[in-house]
C-alpha atoms as a PDB file:
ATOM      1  CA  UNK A   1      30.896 -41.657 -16.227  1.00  0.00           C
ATOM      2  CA  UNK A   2      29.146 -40.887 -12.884  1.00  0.00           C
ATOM      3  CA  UNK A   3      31.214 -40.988  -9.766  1.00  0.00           C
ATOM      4  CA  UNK A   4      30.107 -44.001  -7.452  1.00  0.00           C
ATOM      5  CA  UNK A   5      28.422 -43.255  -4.579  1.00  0.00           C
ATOM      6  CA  UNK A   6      30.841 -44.344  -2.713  1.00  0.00           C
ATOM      7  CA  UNK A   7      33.990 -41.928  -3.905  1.00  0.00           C
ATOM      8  CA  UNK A   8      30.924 -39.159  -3.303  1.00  0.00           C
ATOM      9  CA  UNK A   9      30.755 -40.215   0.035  1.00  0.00           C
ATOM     10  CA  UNK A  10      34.238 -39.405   0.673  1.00  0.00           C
ATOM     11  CA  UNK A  11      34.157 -36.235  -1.125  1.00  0.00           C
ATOM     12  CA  UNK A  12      31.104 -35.374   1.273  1.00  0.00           C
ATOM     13  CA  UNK A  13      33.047 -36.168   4.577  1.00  0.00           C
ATOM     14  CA  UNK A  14      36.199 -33.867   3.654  1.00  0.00           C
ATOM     15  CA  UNK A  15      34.204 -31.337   2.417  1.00  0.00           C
ATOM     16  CA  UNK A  16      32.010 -30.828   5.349  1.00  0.00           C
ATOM     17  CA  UNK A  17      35.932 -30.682   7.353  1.00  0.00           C
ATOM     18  CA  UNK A  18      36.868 -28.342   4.908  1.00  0.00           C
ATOM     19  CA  UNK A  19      34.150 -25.878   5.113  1.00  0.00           C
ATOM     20  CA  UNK A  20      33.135 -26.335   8.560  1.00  0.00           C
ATOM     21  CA  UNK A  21      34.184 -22.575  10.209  1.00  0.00           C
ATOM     22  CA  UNK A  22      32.864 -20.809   6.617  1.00  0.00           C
ATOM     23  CA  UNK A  23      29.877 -18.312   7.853  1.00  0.00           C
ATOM     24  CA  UNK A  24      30.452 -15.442   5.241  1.00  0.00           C
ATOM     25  CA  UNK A  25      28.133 -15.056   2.261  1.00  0.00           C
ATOM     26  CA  UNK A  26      29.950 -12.769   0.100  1.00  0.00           C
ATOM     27  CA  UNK A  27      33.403 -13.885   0.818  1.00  0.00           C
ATOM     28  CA  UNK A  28      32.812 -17.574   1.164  1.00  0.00           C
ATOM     29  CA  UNK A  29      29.474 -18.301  -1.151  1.00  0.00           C
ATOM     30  CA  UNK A  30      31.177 -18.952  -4.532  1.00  0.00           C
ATOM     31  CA  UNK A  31      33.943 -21.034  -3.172  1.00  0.00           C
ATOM     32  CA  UNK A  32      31.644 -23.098  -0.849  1.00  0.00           C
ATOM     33  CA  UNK A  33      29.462 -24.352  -4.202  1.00  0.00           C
ATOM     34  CA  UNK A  34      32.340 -24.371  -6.734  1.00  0.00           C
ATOM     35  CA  UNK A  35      33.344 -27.334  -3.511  1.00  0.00           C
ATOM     36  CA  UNK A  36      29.805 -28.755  -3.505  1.00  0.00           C
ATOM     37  CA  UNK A  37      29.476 -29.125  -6.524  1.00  0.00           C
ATOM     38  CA  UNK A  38      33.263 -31.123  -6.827  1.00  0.00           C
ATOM     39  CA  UNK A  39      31.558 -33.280  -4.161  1.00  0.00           C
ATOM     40  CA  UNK A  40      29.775 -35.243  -7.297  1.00  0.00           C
ATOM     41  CA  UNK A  41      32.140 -34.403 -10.106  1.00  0.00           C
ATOM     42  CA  UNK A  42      30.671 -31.840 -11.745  1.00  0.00           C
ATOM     43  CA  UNK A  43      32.033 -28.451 -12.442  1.00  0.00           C
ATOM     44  CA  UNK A  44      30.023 -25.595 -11.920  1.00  0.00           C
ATOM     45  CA  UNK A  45      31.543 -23.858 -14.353  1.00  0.00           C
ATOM     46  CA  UNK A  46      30.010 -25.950 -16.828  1.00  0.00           C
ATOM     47  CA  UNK A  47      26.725 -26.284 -15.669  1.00  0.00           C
ATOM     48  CA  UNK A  48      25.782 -22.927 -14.209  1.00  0.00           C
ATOM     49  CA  UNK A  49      26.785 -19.302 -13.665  1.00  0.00           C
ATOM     50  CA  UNK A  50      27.551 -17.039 -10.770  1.00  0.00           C
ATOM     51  CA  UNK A  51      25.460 -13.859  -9.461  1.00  0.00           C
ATOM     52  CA  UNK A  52      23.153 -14.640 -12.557  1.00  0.00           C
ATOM     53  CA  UNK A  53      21.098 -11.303 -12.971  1.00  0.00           C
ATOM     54  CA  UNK A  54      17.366 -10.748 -12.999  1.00  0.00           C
ATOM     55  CA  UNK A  55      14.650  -8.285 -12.971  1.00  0.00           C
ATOM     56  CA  UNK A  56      12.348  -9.044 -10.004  1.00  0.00           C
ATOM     57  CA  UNK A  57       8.568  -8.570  -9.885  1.00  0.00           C
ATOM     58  CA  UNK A  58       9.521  -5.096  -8.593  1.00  0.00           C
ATOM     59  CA  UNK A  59      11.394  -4.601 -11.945  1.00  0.00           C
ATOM     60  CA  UNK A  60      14.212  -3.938 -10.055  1.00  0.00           C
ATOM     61  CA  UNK A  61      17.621  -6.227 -10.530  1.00  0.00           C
ATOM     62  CA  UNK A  62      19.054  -9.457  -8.282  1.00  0.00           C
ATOM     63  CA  UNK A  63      21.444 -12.052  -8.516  1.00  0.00           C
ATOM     64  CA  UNK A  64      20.849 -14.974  -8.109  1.00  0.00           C
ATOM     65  CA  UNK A  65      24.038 -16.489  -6.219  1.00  0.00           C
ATOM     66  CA  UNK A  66      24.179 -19.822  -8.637  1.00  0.00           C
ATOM     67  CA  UNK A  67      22.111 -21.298 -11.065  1.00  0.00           C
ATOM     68  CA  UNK A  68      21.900 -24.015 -13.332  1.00  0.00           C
ATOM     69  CA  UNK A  69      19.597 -23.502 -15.632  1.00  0.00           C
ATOM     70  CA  UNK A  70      16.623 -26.107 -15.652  1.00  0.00           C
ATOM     71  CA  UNK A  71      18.260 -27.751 -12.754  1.00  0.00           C
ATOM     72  CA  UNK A  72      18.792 -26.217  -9.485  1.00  0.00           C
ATOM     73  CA  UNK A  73      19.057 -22.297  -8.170  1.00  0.00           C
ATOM     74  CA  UNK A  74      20.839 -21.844  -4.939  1.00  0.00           C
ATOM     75  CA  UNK A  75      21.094 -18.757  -2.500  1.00  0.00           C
ATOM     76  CA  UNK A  76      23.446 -18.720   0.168  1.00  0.00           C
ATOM     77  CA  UNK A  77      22.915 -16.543   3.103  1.00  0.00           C
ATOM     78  CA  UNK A  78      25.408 -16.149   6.452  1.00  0.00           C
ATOM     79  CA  UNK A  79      26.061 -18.204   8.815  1.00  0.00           C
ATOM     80  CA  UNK A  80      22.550 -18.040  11.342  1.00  0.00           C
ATOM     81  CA  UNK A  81      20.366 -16.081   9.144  1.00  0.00           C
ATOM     82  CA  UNK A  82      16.570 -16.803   8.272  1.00  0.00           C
ATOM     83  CA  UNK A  83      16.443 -19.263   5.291  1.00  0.00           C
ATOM     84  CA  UNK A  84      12.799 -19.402   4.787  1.00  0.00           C
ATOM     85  CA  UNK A  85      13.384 -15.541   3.969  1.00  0.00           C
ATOM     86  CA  UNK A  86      16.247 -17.292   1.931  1.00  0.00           C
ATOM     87  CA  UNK A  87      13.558 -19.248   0.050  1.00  0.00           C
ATOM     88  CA  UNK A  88      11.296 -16.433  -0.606  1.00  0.00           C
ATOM     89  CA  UNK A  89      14.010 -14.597  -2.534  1.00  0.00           C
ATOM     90  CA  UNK A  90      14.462 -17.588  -4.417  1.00  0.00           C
ATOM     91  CA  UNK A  91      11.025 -17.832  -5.067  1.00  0.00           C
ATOM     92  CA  UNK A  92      10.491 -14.054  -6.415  1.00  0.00           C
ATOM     93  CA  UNK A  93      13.760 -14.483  -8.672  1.00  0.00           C
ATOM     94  CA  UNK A  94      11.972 -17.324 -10.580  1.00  0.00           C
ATOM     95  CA  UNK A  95       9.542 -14.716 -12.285  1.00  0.00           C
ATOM     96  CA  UNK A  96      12.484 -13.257 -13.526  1.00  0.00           C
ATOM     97  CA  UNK A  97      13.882 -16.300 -15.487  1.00  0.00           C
ATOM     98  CA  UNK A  98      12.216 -17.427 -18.771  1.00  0.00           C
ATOM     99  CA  UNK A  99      10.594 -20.838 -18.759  1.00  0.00           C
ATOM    100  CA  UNK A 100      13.340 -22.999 -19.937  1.00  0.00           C
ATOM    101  CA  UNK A 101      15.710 -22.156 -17.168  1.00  0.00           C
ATOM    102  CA  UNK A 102      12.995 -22.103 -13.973  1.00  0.00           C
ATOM    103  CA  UNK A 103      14.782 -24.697 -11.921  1.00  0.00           C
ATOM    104  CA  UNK A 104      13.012 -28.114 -10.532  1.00  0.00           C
ATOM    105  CA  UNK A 105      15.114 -27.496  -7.148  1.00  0.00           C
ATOM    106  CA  UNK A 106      15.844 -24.792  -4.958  1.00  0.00           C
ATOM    107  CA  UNK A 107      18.563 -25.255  -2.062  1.00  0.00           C
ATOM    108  CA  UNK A 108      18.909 -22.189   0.631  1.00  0.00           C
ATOM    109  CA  UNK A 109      21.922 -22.625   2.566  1.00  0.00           C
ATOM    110  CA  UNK A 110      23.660 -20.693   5.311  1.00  0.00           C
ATOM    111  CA  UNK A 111      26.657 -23.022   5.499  1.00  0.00           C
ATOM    112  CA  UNK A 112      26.470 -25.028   8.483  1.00  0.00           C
ATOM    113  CA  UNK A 113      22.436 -25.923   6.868  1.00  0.00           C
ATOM    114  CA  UNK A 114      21.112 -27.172   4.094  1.00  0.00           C
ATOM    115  CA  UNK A 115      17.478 -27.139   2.895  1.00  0.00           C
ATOM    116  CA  UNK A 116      16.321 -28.431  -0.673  1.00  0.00           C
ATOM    117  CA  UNK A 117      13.454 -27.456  -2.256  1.00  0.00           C
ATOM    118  CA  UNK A 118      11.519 -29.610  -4.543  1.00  0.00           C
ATOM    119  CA  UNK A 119       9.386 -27.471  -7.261  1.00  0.00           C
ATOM    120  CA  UNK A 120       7.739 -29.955  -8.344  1.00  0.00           C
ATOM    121  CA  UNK A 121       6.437 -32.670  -5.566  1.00  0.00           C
ATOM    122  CA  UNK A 122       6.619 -29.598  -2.585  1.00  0.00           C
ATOM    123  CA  UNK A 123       9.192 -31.703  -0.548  1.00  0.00           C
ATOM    124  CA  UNK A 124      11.614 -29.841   1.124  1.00  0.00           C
ATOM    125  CA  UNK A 125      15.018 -31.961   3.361  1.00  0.00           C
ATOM    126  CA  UNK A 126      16.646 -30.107   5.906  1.00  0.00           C
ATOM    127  CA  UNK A 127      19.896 -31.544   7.197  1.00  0.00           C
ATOM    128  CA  UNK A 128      23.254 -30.513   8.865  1.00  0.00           C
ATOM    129  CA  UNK A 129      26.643 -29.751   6.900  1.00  0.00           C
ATOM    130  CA  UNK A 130      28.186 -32.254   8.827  1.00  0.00           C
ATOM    131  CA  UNK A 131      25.202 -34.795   7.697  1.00  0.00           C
ATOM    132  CA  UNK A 132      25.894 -33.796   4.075  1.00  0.00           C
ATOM    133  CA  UNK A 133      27.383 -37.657   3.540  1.00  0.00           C
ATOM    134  CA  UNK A 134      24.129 -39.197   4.777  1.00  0.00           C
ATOM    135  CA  UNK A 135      22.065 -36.644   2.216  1.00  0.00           C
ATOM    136  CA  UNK A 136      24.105 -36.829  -0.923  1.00  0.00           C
ATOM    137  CA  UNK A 137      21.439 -39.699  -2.638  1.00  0.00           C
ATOM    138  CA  UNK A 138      18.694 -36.575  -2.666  1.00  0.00           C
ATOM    139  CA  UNK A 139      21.146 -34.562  -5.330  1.00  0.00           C
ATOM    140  CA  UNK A 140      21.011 -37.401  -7.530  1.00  0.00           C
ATOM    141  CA  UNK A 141      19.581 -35.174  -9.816  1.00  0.00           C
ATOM    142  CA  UNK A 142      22.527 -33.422 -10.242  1.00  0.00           C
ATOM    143  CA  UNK A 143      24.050 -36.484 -11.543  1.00  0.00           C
ATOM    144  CA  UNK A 144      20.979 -37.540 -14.182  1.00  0.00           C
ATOM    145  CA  UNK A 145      18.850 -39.865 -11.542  1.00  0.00           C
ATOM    146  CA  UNK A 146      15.454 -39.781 -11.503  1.00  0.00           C
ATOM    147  CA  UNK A 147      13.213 -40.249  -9.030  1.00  0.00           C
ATOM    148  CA  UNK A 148      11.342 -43.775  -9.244  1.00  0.00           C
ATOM    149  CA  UNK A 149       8.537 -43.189 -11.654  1.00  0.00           C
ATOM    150  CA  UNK A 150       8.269 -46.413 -13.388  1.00  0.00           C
ATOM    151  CA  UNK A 151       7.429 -47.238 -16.512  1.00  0.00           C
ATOM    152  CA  UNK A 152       4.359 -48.334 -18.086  1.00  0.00           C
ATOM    153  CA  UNK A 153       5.091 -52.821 -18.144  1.00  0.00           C
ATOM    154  CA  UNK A 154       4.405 -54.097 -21.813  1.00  0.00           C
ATOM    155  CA  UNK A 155       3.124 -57.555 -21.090  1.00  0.00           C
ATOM    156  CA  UNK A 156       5.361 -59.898 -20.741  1.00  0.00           C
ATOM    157  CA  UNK A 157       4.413 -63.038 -22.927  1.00  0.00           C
ATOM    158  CA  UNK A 158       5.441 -62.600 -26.238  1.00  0.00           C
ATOM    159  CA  UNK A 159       7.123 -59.523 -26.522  1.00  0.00           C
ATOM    160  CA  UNK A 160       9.771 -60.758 -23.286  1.00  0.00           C
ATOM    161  CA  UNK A 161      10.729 -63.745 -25.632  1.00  0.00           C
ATOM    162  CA  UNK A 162      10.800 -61.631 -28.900  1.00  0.00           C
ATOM    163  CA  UNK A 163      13.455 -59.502 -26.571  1.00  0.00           C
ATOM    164  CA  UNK A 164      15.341 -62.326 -25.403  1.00  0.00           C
ATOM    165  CA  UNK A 165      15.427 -64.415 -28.347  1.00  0.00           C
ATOM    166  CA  UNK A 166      17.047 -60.998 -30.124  1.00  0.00           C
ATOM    167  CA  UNK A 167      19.359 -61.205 -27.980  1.00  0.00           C
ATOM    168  CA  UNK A 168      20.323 -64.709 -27.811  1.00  0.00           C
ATOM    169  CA  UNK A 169      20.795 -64.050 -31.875  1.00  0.00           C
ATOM    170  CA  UNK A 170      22.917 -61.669 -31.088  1.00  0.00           C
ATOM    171  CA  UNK A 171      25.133 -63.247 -28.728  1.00  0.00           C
ATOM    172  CA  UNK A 172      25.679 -66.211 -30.700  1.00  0.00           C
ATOM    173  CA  UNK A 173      26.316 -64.178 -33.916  1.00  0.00           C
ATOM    174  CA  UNK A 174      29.253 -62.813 -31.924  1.00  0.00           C
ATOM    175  CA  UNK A 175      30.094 -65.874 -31.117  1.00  0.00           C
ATOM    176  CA  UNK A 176      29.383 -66.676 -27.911  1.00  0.00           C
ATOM    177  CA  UNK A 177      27.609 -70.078 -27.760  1.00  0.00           C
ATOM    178  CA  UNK A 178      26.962 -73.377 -26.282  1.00  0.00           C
ATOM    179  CA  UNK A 179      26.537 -73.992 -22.971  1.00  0.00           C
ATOM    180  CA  UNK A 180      28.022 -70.569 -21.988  1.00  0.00           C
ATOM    181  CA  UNK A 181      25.528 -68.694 -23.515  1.00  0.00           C
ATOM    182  CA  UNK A 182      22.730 -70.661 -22.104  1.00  0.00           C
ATOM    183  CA  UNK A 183      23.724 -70.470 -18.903  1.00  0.00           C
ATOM    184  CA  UNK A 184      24.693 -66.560 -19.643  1.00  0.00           C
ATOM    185  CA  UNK A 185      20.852 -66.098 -20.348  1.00  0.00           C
ATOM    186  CA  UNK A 186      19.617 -67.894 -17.624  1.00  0.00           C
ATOM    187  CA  UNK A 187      20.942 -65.590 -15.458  1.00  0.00           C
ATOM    188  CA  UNK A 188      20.365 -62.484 -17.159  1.00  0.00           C
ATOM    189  CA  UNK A 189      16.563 -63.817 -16.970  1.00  0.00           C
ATOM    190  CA  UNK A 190      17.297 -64.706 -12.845  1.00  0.00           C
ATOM    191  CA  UNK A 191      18.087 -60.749 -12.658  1.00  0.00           C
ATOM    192  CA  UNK A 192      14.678 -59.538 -15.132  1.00  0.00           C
ATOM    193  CA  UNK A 193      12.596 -61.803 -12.105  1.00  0.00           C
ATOM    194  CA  UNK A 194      14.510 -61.022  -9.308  1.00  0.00           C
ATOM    195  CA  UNK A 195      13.983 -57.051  -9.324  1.00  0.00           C
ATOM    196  CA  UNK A 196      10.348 -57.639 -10.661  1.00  0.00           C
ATOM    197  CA  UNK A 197       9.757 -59.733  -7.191  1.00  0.00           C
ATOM    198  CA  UNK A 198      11.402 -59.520  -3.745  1.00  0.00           C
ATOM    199  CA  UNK A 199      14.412 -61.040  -4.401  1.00  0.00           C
ATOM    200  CA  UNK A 200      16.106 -57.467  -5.595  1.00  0.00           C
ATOM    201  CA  UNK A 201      15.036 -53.924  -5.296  1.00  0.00           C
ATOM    202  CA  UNK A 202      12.324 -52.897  -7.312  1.00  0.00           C
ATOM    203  CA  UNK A 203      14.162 -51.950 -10.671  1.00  0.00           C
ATOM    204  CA  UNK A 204      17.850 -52.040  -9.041  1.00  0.00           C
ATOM    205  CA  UNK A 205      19.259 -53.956 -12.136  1.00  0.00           C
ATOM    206  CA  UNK A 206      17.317 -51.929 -14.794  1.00  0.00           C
ATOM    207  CA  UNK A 207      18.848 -48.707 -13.040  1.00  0.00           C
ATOM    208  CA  UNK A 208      22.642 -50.924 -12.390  1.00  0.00           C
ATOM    209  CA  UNK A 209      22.830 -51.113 -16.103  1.00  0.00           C
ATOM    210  CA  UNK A 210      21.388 -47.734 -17.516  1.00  0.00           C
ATOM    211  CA  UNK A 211      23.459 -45.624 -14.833  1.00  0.00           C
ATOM    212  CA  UNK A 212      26.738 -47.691 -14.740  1.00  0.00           C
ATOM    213  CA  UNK A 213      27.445 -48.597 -18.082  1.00  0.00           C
ATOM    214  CA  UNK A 214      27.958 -46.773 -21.294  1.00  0.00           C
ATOM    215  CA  UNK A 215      25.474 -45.737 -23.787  1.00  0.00           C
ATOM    216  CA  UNK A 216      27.963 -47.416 -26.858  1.00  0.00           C
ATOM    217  CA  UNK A 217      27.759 -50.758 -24.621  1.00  0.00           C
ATOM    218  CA  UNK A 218      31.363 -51.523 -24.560  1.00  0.00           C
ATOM    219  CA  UNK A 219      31.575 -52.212 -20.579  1.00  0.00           C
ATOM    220  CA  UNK A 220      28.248 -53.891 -20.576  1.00  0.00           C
ATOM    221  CA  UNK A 221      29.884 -57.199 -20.171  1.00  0.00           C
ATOM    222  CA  UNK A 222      32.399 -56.353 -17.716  1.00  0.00           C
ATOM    223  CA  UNK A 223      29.880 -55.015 -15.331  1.00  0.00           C
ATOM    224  CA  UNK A 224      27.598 -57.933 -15.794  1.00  0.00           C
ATOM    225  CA  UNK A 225      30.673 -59.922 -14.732  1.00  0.00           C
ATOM    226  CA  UNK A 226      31.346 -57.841 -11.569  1.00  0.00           C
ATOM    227  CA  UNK A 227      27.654 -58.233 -10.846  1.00  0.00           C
ATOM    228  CA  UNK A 228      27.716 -62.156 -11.546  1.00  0.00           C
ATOM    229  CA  UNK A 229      30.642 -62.568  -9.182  1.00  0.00           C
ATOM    230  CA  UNK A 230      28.670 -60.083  -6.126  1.00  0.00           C
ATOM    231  CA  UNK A 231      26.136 -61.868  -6.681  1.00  0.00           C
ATOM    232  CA  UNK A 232      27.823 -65.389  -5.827  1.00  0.00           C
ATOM    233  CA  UNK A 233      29.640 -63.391  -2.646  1.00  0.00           C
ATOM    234  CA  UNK A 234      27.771 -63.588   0.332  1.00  0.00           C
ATOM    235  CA  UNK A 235      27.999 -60.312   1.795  1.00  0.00           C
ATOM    236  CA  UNK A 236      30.326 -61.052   5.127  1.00  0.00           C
ATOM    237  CA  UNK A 237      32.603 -61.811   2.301  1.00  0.00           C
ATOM    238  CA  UNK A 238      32.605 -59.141   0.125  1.00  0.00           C
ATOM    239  CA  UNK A 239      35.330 -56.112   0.193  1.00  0.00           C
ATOM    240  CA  UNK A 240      34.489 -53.145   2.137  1.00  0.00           C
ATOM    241  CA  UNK A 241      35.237 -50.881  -0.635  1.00  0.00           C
ATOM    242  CA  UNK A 242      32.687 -52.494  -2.953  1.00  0.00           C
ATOM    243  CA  UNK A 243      31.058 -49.638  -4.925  1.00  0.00           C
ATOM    244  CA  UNK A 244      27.687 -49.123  -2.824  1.00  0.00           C
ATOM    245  CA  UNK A 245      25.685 -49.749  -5.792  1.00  0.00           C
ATOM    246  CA  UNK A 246      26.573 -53.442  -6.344  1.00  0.00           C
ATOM    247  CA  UNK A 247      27.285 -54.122  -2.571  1.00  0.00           C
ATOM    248  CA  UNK A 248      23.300 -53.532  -2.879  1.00  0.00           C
ATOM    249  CA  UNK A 249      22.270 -56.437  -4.393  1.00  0.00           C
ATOM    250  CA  UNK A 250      22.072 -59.324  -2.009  1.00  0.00           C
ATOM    251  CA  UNK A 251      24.040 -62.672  -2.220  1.00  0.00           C
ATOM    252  CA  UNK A 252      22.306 -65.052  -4.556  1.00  0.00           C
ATOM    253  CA  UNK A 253      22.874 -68.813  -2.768  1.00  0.00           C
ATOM    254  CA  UNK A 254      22.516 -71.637  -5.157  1.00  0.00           C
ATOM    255  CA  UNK A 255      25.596 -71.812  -7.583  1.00  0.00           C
ATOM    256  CA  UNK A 256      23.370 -70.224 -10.595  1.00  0.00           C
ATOM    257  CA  UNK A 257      26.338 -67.384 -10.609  1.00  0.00           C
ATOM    258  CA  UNK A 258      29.330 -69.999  -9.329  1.00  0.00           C
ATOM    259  CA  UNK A 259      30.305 -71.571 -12.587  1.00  0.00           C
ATOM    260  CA  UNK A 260      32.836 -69.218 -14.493  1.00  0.00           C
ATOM    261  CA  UNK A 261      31.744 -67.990 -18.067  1.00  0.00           C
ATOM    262  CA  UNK A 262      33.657 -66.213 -20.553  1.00  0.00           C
ATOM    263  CA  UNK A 263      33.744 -62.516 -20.775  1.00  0.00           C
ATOM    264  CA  UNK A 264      30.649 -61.502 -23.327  1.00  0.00           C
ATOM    265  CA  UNK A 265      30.630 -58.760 -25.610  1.00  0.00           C
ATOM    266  CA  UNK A 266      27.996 -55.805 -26.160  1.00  0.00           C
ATOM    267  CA  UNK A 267      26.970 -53.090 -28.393  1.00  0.00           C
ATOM    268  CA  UNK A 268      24.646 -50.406 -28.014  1.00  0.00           C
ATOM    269  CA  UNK A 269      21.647 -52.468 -29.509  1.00  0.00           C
ATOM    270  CA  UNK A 270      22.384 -55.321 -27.563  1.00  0.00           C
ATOM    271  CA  UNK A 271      22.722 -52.925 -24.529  1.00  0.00           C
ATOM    272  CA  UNK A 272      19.195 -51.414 -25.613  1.00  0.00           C
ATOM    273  CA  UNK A 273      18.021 -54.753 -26.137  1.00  0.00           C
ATOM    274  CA  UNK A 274      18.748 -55.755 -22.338  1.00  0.00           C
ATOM    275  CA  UNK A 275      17.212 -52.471 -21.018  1.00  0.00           C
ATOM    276  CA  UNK A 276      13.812 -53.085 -23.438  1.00  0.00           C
ATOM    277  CA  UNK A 277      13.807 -56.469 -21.340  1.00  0.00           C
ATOM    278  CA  UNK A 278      13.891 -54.916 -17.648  1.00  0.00           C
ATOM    279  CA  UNK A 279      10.899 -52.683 -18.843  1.00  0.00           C
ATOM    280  CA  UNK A 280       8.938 -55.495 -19.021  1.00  0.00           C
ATOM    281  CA  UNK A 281       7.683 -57.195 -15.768  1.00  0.00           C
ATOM    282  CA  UNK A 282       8.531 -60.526 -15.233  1.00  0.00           C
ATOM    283  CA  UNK A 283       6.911 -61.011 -11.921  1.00  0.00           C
END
């Protein structure tokens, strides 16, 4: 599973210490992104390869410093040289790579800055080593997120209560019932509204539950839990090492989320069954 953003964070900070006096790109290059890429759990050897080779428009050879394939290509240059020259290599070695391994990102770095290309919008972000903590949410990519493109709503009369009434079969086959399980739904159907008006960031729940819970659906219920009880917290209250992604949902007054409930239990269809619901928009 994904590191939380806010472990990442802490990676960030010690890496900028760590590689603050680096400046050399032959000596320090493969080091310096073997660490970057530790920032968000991921090992580069997995992912990518080093001084990948090429045949530029000129037909003659480069290496690319590191690539991923259909993800991100990155060129490091020395400490103070010219990275829109940096860019332009990265550009030309592009021609060189066959279609399913052109990258949708391109980051030029000469250590002490960073600036991150994206192929397909034409954004670039320019930042600061040292402001590598405040940047990590634009290599979410890296990680599987997508930037917001929403999806197409299904309307939201009868198919939202063919969703929920699946899974309020499903539930009580399992045998959770009664008065738990009603007040269980009501406040799965509190979090559908709330991101689909302005009580919750537009599609923070759908994205809660497809990036920080398993496919299989076996911690589905514990991380509804943790969300019920945030929820209930207001947010003077809450602990200061709260993974950043649920200390993002606001405090929900009321006492919907007060009462206790026991502990549900999920599958991958019921999981799938939740998602189809937050496609749907409940405003």
């Amino acid at each position: 599973m994904a590191l939380s953003w806010n472990e990442i964070k802490e990676r960030a900070v010690s890496f900028s210490k760590k590689w603050a006096d680096a400046s050399r790109e032959e000596a320090d290059a493969q080091p310096f992104l073997v660490d970057f890429f530790n920032v968000f759990g991921i090992s580069s050897k997995r992912v990518g390869t080093f001084e990948h080779r090429v045949k530029k428009l000129d037909d003659k050879e480069g290496y690319i410093d590191m690539l991923w394939k259909g993800t991100i290509l990155i060129e490091m240059k020395s400490r103070g040289k010219d990275l829109d020259k940096a860019y332009q290599q990265a550009l030309e070695y592009t021609y060189g790579l066959e279609e399913h391994e052109l990258p949708k990102y391109i980051l030029v770095s000469d250590f002490e800055n960073f600036r991150l290309h994206d192929l397909e919008d034409g954004t670039q972000i320019d930042f600061k080593l040292k402001d590598l903590v405040k940047n990590v949410r634009h290599f979410g990519y890296l990680l599987g997120y997508q930037k917001k493109v929403y999806k197409e709503e299904d309307p939201a009369n009868i198919k939202a209560a063919e969703l929920m009434g699946k899974l309020h079969d499903r539930l009580k086959e399992i045998g959770y019932v009664g008065h738990s399980l009603e007040v269980y739904l009501v406040r799965l159907l509190f979090c559908l509204f709330a991101e689909d008006t302005t009580i919750f960031e537009r599609k923070q729940f759908q994205e809660y539950i497809e990036r920080r819970t398993n496919i299989d659906g076996s911690d589905l219920a514990a991380k509804l839990q943790e969300l019920f009880q945030v929820l209930n917290t207001p947010e003077e209250k809450r602990f200061i090492t709260l993974d950043e992604d649920l200390a993002a949902f606001p405090y929900v007054n009321g006492k919907l989320f007060d009462e206790p409930l026991p502990i549900a239990s999920f599958d991958s269809k019921m999981r799938q069954a939740l998602l189809d619901c937050t496609y749907i928009d409940w405003s």
